[in-house]
C-alpha atoms as a PDB file:
ATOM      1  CA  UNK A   1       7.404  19.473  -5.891  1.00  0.00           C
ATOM      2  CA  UNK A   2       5.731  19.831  -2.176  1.00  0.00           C
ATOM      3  CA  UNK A   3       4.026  16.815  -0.879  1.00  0.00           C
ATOM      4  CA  UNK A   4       1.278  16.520   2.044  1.00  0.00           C
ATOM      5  CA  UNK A   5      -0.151  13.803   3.378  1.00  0.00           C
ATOM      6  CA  UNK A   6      -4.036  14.017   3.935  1.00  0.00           C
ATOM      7  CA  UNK A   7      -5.768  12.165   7.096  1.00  0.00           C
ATOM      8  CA  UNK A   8      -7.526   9.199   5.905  1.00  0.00           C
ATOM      9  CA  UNK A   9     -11.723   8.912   6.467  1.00  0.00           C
ATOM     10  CA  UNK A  10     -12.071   6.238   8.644  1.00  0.00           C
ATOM     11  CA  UNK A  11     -14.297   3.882   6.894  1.00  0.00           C
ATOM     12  CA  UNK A  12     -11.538   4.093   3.930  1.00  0.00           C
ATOM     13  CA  UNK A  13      -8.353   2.901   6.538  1.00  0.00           C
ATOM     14  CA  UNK A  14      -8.603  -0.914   5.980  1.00  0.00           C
ATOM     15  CA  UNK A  15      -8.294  -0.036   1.980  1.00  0.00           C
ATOM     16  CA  UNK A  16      -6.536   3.015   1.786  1.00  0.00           C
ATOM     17  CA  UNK A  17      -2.251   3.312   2.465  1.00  0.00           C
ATOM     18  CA  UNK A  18      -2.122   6.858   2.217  1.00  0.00           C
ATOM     19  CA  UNK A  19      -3.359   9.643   0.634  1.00  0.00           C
ATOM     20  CA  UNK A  20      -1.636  12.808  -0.764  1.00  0.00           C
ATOM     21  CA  UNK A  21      -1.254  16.318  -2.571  1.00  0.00           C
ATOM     22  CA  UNK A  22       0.949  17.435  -4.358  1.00  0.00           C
ATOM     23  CA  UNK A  23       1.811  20.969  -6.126  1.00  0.00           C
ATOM     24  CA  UNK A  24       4.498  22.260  -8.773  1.00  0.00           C
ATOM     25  CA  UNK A  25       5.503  25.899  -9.323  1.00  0.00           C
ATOM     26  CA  UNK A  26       5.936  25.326 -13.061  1.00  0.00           C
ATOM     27  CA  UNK A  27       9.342  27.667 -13.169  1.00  0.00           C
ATOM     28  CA  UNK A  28      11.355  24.731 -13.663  1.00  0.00           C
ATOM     29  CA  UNK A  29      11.341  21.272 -15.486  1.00  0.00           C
ATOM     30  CA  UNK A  30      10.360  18.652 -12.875  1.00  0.00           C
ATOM     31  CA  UNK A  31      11.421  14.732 -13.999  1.00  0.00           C
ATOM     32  CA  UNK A  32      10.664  12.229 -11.090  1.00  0.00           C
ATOM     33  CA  UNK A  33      11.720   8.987 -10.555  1.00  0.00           C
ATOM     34  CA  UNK A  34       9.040   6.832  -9.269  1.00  0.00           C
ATOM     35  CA  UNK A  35       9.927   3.223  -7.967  1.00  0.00           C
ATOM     36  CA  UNK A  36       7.949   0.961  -7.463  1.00  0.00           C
ATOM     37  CA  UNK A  37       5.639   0.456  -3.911  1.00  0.00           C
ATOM     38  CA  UNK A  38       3.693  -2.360  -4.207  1.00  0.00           C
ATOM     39  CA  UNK A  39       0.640  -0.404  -4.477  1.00  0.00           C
ATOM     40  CA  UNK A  40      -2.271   0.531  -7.087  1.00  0.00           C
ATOM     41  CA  UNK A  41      -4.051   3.740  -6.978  1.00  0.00           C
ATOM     42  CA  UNK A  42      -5.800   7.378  -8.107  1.00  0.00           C
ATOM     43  CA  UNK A  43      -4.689   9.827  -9.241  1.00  0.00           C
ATOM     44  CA  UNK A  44      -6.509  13.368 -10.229  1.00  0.00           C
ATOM     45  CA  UNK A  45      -3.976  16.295 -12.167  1.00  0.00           C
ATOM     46  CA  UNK A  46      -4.410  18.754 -13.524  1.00  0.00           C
ATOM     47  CA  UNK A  47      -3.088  22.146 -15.143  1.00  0.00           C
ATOM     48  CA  UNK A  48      -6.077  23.878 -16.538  1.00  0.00           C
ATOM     49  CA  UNK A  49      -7.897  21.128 -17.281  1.00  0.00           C
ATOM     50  CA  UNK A  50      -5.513  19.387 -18.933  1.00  0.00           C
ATOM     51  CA  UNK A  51      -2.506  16.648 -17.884  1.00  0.00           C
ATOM     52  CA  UNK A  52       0.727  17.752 -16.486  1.00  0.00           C
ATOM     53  CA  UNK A  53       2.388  14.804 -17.914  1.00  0.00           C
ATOM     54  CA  UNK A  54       4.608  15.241 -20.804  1.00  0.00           C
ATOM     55  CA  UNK A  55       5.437  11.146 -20.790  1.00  0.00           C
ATOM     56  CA  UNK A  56       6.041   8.242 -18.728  1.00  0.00           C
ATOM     57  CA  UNK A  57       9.548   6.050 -19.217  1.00  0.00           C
ATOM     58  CA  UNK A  58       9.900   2.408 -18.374  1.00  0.00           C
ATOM     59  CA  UNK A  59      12.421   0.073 -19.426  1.00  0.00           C
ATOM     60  CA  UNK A  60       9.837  -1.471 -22.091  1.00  0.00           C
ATOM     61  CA  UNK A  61       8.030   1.468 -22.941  1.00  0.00           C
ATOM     62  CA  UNK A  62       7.006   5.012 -23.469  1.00  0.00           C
ATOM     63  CA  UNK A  63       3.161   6.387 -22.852  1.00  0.00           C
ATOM     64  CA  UNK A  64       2.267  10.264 -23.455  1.00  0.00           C
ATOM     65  CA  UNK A  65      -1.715   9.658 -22.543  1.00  0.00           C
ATOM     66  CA  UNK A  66      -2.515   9.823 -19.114  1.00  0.00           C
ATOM     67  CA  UNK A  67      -5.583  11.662 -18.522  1.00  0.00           C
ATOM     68  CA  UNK A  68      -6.247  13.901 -15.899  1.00  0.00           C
ATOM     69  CA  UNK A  69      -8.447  11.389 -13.802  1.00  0.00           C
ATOM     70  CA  UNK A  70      -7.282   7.595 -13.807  1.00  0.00           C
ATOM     71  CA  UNK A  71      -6.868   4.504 -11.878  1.00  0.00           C
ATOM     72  CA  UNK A  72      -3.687   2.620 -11.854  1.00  0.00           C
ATOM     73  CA  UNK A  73      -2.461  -1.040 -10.826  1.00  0.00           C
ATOM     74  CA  UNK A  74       0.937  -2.567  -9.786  1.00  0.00           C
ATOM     75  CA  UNK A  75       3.880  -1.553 -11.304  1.00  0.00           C
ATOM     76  CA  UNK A  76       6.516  -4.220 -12.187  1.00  0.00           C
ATOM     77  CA  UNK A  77       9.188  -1.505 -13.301  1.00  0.00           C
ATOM     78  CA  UNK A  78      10.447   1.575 -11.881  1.00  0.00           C
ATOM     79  CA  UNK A  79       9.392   4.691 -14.490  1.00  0.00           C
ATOM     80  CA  UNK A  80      10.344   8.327 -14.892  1.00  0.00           C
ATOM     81  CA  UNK A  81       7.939  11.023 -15.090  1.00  0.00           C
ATOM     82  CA  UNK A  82       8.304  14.106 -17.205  1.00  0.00           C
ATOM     83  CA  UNK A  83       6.050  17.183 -16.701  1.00  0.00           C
ATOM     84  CA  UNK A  84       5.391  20.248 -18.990  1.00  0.00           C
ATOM     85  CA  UNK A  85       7.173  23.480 -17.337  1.00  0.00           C
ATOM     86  CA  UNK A  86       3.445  24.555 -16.164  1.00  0.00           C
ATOM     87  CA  UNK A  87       1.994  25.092 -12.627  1.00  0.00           C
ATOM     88  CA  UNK A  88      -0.059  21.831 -11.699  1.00  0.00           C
ATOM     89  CA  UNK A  89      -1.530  20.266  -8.385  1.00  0.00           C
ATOM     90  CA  UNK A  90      -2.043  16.103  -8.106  1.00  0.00           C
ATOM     91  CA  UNK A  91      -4.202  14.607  -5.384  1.00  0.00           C
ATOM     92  CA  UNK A  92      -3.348  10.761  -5.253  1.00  0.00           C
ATOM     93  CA  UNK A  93      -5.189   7.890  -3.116  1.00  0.00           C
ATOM     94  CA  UNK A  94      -2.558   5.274  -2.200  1.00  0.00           C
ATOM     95  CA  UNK A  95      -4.828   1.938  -2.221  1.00  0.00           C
ATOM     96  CA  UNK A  96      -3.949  -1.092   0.135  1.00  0.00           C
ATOM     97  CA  UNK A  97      -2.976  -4.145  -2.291  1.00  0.00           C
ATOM     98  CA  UNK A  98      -6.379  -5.828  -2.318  1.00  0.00           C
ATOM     99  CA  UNK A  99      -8.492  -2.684  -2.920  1.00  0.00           C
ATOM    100  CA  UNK A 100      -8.458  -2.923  -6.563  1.00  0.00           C
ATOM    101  CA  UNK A 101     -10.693  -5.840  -5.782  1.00  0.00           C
ATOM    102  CA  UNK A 102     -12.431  -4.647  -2.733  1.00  0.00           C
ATOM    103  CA  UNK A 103     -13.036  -1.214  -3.660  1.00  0.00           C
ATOM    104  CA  UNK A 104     -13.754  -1.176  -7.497  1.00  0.00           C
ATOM    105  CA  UNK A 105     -14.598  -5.253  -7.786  1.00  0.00           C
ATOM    106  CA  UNK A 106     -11.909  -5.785 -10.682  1.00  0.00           C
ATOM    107  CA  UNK A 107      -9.869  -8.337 -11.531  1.00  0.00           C
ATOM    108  CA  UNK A 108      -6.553  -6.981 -10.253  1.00  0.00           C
ATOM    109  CA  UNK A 109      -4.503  -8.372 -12.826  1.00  0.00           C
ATOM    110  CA  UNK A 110      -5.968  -6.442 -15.571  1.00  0.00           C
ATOM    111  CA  UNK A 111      -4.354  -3.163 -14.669  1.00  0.00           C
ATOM    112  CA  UNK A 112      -0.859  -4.488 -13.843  1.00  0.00           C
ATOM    113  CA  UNK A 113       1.309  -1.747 -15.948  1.00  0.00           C
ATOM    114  CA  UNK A 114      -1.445  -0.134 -16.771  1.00  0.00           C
ATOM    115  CA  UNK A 115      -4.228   2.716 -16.373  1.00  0.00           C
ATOM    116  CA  UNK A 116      -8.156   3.100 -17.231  1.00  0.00           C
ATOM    117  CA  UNK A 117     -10.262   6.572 -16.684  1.00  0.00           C
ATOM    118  CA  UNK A 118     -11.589   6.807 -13.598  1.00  0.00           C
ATOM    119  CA  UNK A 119     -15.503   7.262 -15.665  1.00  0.00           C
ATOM    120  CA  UNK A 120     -15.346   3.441 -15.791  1.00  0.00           C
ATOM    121  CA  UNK A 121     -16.003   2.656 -12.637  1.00  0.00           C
ATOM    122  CA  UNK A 122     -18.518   6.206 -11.788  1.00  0.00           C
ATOM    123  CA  UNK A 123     -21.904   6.499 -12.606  1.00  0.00           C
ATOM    124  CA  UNK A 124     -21.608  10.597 -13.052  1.00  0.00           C
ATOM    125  CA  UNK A 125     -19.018  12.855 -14.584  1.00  0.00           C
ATOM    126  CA  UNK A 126     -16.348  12.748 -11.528  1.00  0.00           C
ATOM    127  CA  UNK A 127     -13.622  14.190 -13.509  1.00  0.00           C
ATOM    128  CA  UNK A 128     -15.722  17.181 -14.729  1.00  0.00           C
ATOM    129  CA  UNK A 129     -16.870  17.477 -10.563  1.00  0.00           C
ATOM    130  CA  UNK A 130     -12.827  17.410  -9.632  1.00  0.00           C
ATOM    131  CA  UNK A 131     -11.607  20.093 -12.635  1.00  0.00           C
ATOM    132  CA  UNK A 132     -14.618  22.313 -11.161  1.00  0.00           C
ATOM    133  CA  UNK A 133     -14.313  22.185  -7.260  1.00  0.00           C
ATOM    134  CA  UNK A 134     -13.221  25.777  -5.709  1.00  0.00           C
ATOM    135  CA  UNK A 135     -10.323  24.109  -3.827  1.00  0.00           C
ATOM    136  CA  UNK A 136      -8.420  21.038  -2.805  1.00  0.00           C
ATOM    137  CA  UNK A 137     -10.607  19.764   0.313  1.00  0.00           C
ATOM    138  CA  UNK A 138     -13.761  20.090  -2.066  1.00  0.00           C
ATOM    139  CA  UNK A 139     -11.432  17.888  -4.417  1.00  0.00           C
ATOM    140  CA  UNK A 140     -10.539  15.466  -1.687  1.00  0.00           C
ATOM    141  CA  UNK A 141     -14.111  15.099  -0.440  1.00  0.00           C
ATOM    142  CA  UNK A 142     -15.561  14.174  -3.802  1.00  0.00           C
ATOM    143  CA  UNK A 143     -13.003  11.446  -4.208  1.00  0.00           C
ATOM    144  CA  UNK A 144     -13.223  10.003  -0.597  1.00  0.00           C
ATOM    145  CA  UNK A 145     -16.997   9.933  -0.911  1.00  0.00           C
ATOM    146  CA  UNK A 146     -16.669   8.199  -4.245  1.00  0.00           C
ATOM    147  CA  UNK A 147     -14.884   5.297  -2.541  1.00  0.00           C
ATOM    148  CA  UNK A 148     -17.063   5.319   0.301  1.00  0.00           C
ATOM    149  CA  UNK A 149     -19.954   4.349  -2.187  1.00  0.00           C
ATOM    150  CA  UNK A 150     -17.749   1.875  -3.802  1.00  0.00           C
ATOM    151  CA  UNK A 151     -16.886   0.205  -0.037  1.00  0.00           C
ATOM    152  CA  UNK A 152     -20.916  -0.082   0.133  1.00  0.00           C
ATOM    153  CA  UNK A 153     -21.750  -2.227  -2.165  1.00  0.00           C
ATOM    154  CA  UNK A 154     -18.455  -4.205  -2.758  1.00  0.00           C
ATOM    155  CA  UNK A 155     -19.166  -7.614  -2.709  1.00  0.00           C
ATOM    156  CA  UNK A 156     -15.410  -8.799  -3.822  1.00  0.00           C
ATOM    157  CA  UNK A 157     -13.370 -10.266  -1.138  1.00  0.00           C
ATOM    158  CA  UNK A 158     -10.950 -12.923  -0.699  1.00  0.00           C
ATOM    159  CA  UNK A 159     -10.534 -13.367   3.277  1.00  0.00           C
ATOM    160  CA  UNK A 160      -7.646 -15.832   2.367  1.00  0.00           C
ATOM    161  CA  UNK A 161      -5.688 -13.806   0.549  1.00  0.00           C
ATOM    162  CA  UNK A 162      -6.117 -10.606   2.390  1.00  0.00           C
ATOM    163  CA  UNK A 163      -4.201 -13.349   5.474  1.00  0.00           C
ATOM    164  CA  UNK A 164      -1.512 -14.196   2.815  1.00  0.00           C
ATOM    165  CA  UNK A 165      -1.139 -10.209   3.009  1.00  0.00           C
ATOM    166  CA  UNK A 166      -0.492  -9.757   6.799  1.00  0.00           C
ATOM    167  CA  UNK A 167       1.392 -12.545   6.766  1.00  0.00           C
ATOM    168  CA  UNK A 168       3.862 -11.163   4.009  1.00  0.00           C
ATOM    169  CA  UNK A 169       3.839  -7.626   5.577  1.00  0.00           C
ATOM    170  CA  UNK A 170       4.400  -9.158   8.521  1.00  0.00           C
ATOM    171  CA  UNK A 171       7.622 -11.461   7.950  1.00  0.00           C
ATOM    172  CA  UNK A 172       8.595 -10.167   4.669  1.00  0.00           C
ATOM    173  CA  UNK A 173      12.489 -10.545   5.638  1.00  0.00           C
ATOM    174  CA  UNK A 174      11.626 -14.418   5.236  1.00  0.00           C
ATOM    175  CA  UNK A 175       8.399 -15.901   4.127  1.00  0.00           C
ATOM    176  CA  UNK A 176       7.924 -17.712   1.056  1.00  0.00           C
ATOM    177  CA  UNK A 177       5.230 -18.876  -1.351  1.00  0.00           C
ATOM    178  CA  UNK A 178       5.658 -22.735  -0.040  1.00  0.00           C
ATOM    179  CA  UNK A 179       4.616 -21.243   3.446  1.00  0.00           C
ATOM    180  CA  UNK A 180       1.657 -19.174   2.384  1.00  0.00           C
ATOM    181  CA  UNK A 181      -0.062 -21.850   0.973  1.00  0.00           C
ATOM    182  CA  UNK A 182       0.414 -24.495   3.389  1.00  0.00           C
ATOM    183  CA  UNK A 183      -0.823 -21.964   5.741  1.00  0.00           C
ATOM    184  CA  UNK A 184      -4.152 -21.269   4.345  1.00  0.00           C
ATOM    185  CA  UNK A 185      -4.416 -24.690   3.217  1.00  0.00           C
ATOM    186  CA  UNK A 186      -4.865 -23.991  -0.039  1.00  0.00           C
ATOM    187  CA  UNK A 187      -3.270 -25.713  -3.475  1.00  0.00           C
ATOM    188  CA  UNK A 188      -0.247 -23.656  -4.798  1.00  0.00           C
ATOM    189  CA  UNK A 189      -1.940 -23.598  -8.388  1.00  0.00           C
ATOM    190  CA  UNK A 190      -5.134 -21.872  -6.608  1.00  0.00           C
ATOM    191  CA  UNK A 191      -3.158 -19.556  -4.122  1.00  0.00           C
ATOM    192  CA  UNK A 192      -1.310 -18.313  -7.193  1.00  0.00           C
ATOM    193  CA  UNK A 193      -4.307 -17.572  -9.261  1.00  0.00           C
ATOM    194  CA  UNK A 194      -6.254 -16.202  -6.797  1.00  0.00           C
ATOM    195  CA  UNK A 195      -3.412 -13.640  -4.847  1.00  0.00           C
ATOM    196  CA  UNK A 196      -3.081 -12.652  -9.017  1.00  0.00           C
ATOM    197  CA  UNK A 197      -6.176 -11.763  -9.200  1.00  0.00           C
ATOM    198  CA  UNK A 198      -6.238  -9.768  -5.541  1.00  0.00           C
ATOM    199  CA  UNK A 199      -3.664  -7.870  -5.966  1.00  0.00           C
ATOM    200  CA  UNK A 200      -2.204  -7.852  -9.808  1.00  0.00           C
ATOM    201  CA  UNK A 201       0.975  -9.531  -9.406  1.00  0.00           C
ATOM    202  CA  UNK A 202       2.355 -13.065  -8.386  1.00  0.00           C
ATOM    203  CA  UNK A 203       3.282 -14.028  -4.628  1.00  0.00           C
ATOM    204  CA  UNK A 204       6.810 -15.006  -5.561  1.00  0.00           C
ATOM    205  CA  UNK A 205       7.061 -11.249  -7.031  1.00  0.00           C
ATOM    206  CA  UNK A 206       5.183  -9.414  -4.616  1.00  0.00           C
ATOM    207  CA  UNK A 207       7.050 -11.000  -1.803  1.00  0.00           C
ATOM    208  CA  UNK A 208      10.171  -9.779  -3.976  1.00  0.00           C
ATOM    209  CA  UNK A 209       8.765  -6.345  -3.926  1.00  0.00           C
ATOM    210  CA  UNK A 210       7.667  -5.891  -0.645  1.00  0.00           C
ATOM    211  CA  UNK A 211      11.210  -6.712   0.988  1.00  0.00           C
ATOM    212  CA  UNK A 212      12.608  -4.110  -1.666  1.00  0.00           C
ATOM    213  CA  UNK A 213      10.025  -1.100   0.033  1.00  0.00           C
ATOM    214  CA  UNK A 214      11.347  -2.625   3.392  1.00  0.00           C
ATOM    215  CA  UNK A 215      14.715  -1.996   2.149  1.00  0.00           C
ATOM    216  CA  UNK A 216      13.571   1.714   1.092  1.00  0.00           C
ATOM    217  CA  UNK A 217      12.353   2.283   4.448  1.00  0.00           C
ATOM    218  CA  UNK A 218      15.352   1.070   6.029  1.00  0.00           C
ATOM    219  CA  UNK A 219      17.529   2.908   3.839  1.00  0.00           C
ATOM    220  CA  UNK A 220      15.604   5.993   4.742  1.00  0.00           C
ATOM    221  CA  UNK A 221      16.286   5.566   8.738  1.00  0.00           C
ATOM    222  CA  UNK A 222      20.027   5.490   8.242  1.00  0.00           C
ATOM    223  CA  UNK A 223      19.420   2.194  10.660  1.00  0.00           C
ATOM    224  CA  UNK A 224      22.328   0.185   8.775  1.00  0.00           C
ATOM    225  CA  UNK A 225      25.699   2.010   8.168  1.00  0.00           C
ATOM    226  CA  UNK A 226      26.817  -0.911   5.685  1.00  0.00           C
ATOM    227  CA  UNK A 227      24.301  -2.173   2.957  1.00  0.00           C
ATOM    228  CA  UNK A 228      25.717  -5.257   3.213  1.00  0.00           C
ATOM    229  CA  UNK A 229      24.207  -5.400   6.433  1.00  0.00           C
ATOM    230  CA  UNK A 230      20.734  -4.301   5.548  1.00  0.00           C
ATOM    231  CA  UNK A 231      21.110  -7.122   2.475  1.00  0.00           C
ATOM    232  CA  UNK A 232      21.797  -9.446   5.736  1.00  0.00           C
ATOM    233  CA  UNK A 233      19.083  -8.323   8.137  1.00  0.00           C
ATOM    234  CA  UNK A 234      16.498  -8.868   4.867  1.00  0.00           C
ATOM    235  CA  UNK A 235      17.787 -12.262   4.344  1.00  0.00           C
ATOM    236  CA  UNK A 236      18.574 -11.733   1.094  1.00  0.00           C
ATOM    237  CA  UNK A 237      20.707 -15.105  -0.671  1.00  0.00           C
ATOM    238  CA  UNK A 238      23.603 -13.320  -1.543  1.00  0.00           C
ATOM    239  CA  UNK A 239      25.367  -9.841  -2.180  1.00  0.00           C
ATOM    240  CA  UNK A 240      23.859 -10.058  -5.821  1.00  0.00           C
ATOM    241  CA  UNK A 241      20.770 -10.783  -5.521  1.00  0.00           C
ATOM    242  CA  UNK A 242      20.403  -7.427  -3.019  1.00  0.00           C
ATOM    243  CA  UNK A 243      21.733  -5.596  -5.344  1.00  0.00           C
ATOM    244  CA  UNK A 244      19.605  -6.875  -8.553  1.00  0.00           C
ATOM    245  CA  UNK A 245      16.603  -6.579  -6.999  1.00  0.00           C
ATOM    246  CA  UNK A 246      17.145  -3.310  -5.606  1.00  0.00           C
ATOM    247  CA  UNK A 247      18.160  -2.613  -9.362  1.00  0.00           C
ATOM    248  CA  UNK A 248      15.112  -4.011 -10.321  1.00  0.00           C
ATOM    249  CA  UNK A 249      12.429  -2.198  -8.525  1.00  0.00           C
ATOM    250  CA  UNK A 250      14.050   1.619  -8.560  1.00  0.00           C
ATOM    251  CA  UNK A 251      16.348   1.508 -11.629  1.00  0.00           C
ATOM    252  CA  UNK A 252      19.250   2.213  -9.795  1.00  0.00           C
ATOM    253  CA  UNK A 253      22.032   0.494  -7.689  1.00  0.00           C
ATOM    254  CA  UNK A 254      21.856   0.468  -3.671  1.00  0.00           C
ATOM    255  CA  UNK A 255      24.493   3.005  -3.447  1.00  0.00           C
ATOM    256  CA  UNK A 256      22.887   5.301  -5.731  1.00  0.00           C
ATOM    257  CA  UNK A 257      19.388   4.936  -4.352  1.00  0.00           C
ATOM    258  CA  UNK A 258      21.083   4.868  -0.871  1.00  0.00           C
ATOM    259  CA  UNK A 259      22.379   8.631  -1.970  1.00  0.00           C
ATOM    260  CA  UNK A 260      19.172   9.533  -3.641  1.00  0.00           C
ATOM    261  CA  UNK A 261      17.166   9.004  -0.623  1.00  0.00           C
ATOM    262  CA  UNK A 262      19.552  11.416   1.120  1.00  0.00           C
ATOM    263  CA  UNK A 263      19.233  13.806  -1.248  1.00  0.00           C
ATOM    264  CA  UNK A 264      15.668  13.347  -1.315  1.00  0.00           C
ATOM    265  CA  UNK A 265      15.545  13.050  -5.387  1.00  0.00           C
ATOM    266  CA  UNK A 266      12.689   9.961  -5.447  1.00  0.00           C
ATOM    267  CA  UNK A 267       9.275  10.789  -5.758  1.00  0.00           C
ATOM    268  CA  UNK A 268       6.519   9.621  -3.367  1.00  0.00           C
ATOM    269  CA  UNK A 269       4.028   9.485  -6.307  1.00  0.00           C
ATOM    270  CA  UNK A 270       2.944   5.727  -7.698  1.00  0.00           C
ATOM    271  CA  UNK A 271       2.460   6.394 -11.192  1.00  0.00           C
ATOM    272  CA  UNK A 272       1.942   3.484 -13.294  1.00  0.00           C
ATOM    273  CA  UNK A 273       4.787   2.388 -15.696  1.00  0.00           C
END
């Protein structure tokens, strides 16, 4: 599969991570491994008309419905994708953590490890617009625009939490729950509730999470020879618990993901699980 990232419209960069397209040849069977990235999304694909997806794996579960235009929330297990051996392109929006909220003015929560049809949330026939545009930039321009319209009239935003965000992203080798809260001044019953329903999963979890992507990323650099030191420069408790959470989020262990990344065998995508 070929990936390309897409330059993001500027009044969509406080809400938007990334966005990208992707394209299959067909002439082989493609399975992907998707871990998870802390982040909900769109996703539009397509092979004449229809899904590419044969089925989605998790550890709980098995789903063989995703439609060809759908929103998804956070993941809290890693998944593998299986495709039909057919051609197929995907053009996915990456959404920041709060955007569920911001964007589309839903409860976050209610799409954790799960997807709804992107019709639920657009007044016309998008999906019907996407499966007919002459090319990909025609594609990308009716999604952007749709989000655009969505920015205009959102009226859903938590300036607290959003904080609790930068903060996390920002020290995610060593913050904690305790510390959000006493930051922002808020109870830890009410932080709770309301970073749930922001961004779709708990702090303690997301915090969890987000140093696992940091380990990704680090893991990608080559910056640590020895993943016992990158388990030490994330300040994680002990040997163990590096290694179960890394197990936890990907599927794998650190020395398999650590060789997967070389081998460039996980997929960028963020399917839901």
């Amino acid at each position: 599969m070929k990936y390309k990232f897409v330059a993001i419209p500027k009044i969509l960069q406080e809400h938007v991570e990334a966005i990208t397209v992707a394209e299959h040849n067909g002439e082989t069977n493609l399975v992907t491994n998707v871990y998870m990235n802390a982040l909900p999304g769109i996703v539009f694909q397509h092979n004449n008309g229809r899904s590419p997806i044969d089925n989605i794996t998790t550890a709980s579960g098995y789903r063989a419905d995703t439609p060809t235009l759908f929103v998804y929330g956070q993941m809290t297990e890693p998944s593998v994708v299986s495709y039909k051996t057919a051609p197929f392109t995907t053009t996915q929006i990456f959404l920041k953590p709060h955007a569920l909220q911001t964007l589309l003015g839903i409860n976050a929560a209610a799409l954790t490890n799960n997807w709804v049809e992107l019709r639920e949330f657009s007044a016309g026939d998008l999906n019907m617009q996407m499966l007919e545009a002459r090319n990909e930039q025609v594609r990308l321009t009716l999604l952007t625009n749709f989000l655009a319209s969505k920015l205009k009239k959102a009226t859903a935003y938590d300036p607290l939490i959003e904080e609790s965000l930068r903060i996390i992203h920002n020290n995610v080798s060593c913050v904690t729950v305790k510390y959000l809260f006493e930051c922002l001044n808020l109870s830890e019953r009410q932080f709770e509730k309301r970073f749930n329903q922001t961004v779709g999963l708990n702090p303690q979890f997301y915090i969890r999470l987000k140093r696992f992507n940091e380990a990704v990323q680090l893991m990608q650099t080559r910056r640590f020879e020895k993943l016992t030191d990158l388990a030490h420069h994330l300040n994680f408790y002990d040997q163990s618990h590096f290694i179960r959470d890394i197990k936890a989020f990907s599927g794998v262990t650190p020395k398999s993901l650590f060789r997967c990344y070389a081998k460039k065998s996980f997929s960028k995508a963020g399917f839901p699980s």
